[in-house]
C-alpha atoms as a PDB file:
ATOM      1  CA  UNK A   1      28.737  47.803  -6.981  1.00  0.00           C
ATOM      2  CA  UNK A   2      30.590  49.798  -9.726  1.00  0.00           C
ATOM      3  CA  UNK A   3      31.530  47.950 -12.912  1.00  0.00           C
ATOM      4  CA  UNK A   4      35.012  48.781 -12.574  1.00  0.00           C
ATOM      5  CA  UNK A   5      35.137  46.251  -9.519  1.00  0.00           C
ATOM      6  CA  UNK A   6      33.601  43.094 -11.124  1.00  0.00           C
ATOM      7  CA  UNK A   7      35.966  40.894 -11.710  1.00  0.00           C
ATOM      8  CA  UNK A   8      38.190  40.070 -14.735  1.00  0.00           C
ATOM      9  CA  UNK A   9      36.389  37.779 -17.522  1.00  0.00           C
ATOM     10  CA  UNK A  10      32.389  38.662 -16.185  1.00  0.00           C
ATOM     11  CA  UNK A  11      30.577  40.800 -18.999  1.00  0.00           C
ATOM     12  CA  UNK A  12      28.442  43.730 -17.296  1.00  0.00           C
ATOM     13  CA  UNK A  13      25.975  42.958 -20.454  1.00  0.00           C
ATOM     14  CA  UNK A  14      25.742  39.729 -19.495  1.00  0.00           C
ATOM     15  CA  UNK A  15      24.625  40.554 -15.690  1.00  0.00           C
ATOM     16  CA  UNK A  16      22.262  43.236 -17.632  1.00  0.00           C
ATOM     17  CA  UNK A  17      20.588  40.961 -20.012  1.00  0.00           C
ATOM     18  CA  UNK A  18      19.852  37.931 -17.492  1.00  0.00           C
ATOM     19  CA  UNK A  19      18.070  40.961 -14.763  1.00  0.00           C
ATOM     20  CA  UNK A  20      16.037  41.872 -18.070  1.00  0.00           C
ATOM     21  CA  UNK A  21      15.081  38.693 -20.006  1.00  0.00           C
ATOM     22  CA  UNK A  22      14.788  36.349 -16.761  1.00  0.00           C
ATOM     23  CA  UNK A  23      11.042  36.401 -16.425  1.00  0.00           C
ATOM     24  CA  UNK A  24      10.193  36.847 -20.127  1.00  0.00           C
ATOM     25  CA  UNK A  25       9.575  32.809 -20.782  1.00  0.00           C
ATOM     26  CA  UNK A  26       7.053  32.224 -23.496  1.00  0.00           C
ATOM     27  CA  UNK A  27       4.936  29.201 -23.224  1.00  0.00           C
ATOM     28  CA  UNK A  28       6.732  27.947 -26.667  1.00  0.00           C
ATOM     29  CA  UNK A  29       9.796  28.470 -25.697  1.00  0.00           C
ATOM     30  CA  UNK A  30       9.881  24.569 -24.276  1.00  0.00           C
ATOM     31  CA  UNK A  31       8.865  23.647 -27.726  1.00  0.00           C
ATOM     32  CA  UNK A  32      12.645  24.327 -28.903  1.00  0.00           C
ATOM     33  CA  UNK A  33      13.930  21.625 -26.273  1.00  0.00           C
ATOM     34  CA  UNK A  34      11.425  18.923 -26.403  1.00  0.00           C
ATOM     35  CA  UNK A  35       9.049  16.627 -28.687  1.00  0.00           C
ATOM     36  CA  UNK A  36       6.370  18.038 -27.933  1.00  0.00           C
ATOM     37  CA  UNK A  37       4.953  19.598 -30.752  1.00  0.00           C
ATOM     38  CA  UNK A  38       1.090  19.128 -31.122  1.00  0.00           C
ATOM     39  CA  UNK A  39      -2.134  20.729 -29.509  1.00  0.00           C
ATOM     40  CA  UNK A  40      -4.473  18.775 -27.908  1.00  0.00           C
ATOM     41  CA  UNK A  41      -7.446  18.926 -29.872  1.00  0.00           C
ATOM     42  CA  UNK A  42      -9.237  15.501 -29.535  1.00  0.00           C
ATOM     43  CA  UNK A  43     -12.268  15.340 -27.362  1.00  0.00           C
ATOM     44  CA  UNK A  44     -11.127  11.791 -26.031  1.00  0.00           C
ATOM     45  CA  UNK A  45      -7.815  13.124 -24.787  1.00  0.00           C
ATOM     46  CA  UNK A  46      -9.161  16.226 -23.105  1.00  0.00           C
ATOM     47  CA  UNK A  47     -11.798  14.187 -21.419  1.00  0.00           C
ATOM     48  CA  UNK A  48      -9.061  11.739 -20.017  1.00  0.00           C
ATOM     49  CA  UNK A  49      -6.563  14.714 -18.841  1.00  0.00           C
ATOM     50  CA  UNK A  50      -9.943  15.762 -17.006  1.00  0.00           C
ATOM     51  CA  UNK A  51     -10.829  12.132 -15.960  1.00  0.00           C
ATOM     52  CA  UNK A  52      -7.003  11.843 -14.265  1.00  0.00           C
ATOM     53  CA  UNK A  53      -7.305  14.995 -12.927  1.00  0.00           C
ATOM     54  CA  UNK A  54     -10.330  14.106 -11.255  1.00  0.00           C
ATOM     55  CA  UNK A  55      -9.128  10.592 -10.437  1.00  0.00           C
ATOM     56  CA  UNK A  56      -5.687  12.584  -8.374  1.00  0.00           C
ATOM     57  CA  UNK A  57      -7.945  15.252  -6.555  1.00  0.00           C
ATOM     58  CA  UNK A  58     -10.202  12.731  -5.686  1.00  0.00           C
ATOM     59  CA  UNK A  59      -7.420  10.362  -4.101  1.00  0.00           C
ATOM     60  CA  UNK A  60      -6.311  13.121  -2.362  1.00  0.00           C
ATOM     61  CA  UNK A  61      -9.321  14.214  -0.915  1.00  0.00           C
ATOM     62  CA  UNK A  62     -10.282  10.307   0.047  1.00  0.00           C
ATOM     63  CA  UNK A  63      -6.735  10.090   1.820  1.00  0.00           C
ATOM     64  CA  UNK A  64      -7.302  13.128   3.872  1.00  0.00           C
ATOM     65  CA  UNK A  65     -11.010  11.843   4.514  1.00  0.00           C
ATOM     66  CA  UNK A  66      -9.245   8.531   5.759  1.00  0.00           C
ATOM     67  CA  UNK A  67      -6.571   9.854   7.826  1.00  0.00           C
ATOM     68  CA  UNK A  68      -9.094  12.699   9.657  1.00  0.00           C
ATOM     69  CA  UNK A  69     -11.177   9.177  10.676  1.00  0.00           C
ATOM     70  CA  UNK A  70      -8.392   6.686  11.651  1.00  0.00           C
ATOM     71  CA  UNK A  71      -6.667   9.709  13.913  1.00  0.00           C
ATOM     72  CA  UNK A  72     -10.053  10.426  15.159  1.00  0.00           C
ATOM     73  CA  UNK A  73     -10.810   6.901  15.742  1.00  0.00           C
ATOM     74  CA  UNK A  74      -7.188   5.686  17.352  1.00  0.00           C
ATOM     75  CA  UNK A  75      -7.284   8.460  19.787  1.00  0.00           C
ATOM     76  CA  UNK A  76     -10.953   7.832  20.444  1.00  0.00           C
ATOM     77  CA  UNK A  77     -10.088   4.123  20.969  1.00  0.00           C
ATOM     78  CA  UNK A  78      -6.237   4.449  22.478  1.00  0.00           C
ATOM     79  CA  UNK A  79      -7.581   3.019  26.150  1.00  0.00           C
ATOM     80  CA  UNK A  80     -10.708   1.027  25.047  1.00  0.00           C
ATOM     81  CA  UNK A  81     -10.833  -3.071  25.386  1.00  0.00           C
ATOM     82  CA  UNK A  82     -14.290  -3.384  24.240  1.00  0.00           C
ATOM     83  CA  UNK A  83     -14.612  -4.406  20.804  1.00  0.00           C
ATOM     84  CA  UNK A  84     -17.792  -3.423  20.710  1.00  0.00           C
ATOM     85  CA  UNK A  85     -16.422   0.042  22.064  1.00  0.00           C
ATOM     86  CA  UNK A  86     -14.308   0.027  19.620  1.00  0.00           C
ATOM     87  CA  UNK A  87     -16.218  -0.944  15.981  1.00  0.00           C
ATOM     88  CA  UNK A  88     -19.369   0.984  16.937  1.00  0.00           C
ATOM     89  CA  UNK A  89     -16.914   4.385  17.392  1.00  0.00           C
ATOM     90  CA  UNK A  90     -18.606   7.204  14.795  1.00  0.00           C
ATOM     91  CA  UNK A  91     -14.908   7.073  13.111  1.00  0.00           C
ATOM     92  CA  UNK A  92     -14.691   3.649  12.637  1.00  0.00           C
ATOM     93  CA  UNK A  93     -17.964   3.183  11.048  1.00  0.00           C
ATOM     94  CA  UNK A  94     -17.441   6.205   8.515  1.00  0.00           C
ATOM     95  CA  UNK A  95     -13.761   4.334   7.426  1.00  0.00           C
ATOM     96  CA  UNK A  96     -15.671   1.359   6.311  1.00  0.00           C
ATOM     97  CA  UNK A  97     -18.412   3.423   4.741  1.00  0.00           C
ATOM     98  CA  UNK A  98     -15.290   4.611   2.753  1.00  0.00           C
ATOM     99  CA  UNK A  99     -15.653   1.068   1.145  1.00  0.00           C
ATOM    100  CA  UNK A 100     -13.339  -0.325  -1.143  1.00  0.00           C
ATOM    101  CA  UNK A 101     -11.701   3.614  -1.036  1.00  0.00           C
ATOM    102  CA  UNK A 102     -10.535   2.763   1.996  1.00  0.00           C
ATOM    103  CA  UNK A 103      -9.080  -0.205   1.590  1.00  0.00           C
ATOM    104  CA  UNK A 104      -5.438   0.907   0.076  1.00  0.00           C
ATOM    105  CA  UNK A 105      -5.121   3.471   3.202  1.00  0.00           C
ATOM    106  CA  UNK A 106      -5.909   0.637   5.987  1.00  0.00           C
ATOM    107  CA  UNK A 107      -3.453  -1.854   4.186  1.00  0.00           C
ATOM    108  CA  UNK A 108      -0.424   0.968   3.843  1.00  0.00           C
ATOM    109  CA  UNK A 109      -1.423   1.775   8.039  1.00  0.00           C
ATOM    110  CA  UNK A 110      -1.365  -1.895   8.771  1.00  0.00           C
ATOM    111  CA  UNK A 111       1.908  -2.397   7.377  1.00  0.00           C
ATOM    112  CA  UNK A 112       3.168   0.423   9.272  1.00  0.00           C
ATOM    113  CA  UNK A 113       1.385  -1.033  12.745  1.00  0.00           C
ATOM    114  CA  UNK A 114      -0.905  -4.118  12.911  1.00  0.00           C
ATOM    115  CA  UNK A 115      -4.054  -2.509  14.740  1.00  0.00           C
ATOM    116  CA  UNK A 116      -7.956  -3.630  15.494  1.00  0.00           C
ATOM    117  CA  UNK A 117      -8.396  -1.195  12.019  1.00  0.00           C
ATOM    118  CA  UNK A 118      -8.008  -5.098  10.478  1.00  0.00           C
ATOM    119  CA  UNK A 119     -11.669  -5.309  11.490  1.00  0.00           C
ATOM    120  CA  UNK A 120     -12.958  -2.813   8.437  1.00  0.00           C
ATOM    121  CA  UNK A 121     -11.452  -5.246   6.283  1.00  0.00           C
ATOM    122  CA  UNK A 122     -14.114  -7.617   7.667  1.00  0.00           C
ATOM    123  CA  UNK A 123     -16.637  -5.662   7.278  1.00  0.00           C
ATOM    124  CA  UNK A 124     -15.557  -3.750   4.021  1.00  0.00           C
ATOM    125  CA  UNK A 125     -15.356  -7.608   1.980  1.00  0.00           C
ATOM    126  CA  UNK A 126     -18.085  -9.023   4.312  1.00  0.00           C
ATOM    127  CA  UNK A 127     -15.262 -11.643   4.803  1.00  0.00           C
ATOM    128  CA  UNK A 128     -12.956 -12.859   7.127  1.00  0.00           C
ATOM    129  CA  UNK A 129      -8.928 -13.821   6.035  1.00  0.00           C
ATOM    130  CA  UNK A 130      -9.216 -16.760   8.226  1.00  0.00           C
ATOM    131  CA  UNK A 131     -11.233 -19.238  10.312  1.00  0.00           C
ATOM    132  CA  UNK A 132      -8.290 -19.575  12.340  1.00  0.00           C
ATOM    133  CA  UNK A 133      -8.120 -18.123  15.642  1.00  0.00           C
ATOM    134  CA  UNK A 134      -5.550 -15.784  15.512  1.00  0.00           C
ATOM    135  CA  UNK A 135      -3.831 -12.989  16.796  1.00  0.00           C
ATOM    136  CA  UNK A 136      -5.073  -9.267  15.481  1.00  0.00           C
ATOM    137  CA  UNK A 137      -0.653  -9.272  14.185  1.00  0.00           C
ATOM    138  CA  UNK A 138      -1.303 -12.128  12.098  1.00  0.00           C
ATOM    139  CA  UNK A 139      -4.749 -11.229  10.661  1.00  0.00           C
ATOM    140  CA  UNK A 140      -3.068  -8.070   9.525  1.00  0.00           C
ATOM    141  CA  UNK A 141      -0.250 -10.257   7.960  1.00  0.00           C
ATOM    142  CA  UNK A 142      -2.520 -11.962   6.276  1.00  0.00           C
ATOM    143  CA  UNK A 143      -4.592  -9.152   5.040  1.00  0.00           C
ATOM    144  CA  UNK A 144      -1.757  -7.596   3.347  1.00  0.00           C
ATOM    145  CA  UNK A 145      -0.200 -10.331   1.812  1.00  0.00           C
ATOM    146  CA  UNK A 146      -3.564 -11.002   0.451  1.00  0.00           C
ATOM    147  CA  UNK A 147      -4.316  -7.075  -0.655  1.00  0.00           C
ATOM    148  CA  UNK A 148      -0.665  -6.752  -1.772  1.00  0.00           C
END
């Protein structure tokens, strides 16, 4: 595109300067638009960055430990109407060796569906919700309200 064609009011040094200086950020230059304005040099706040750190990759890797099991375990269990079939599954047993881990992941999939996963709950607390006979809908209902 020749200069002579940009339009009326654009500045060619303009165009220029933004191509050169667009990738030339220093990490300072936030300093100008922001509070920020110390270095971390306390061992108690570089251990907690670390500790949170930890604490995120750790959720992450628990949730995709969780969700590898309960896939494994509904498709495993889809046409089963044992529930001995169905708690003594590999994947079900390694959820609720997840242990209290687990227990934020089953609640957040119950909500979504009530399912027999209720059961790790059981097993997880070494409780029941209820002596009640009731249905596997309103033992998740009562689960989460309870958990929530």
């Amino acid at each position: 595109m020749l200069l002579t064609t940009l339009k009326a009011g654009l500045k060619p040094l303009t165009l220029a300067t933004g191509l050169v200086a667009g990738a030339s950020f220093m990490y300072a230059d936030i300093d100008k638009y922001t509070s920020v304005d110390g270095v971390i040099s306390n061992n108690v706040t570089s251990r907690y960055i670390k500790d949170i750190d930890n604490a995120v990759d750790n959720a992450i890797i628990e949730k995709s430990r969780f969700n590898e099991y309960y896939n494994s375990w509904r498709e495993g269990t889809m046409f089963l109407s044992s529930v001995e079939s169905i708690i003594n599954r590999q994947d079900f047993k390694a959820i609720v060796s997840m242990g209290m881990s687990a227990v934020p992941f089953i609640i957040e999939e119950l909500k979504t569906r009530p399912s027999n996963l209720v059961w790790a709950l059981n097993m997880i607390f070494k409780k029941k919700i209820t002596d009640r006979n009731v249905t596997i809908s309103e033992a998740c209902k009562l689960w989460i309200k309870a958990l929530s």
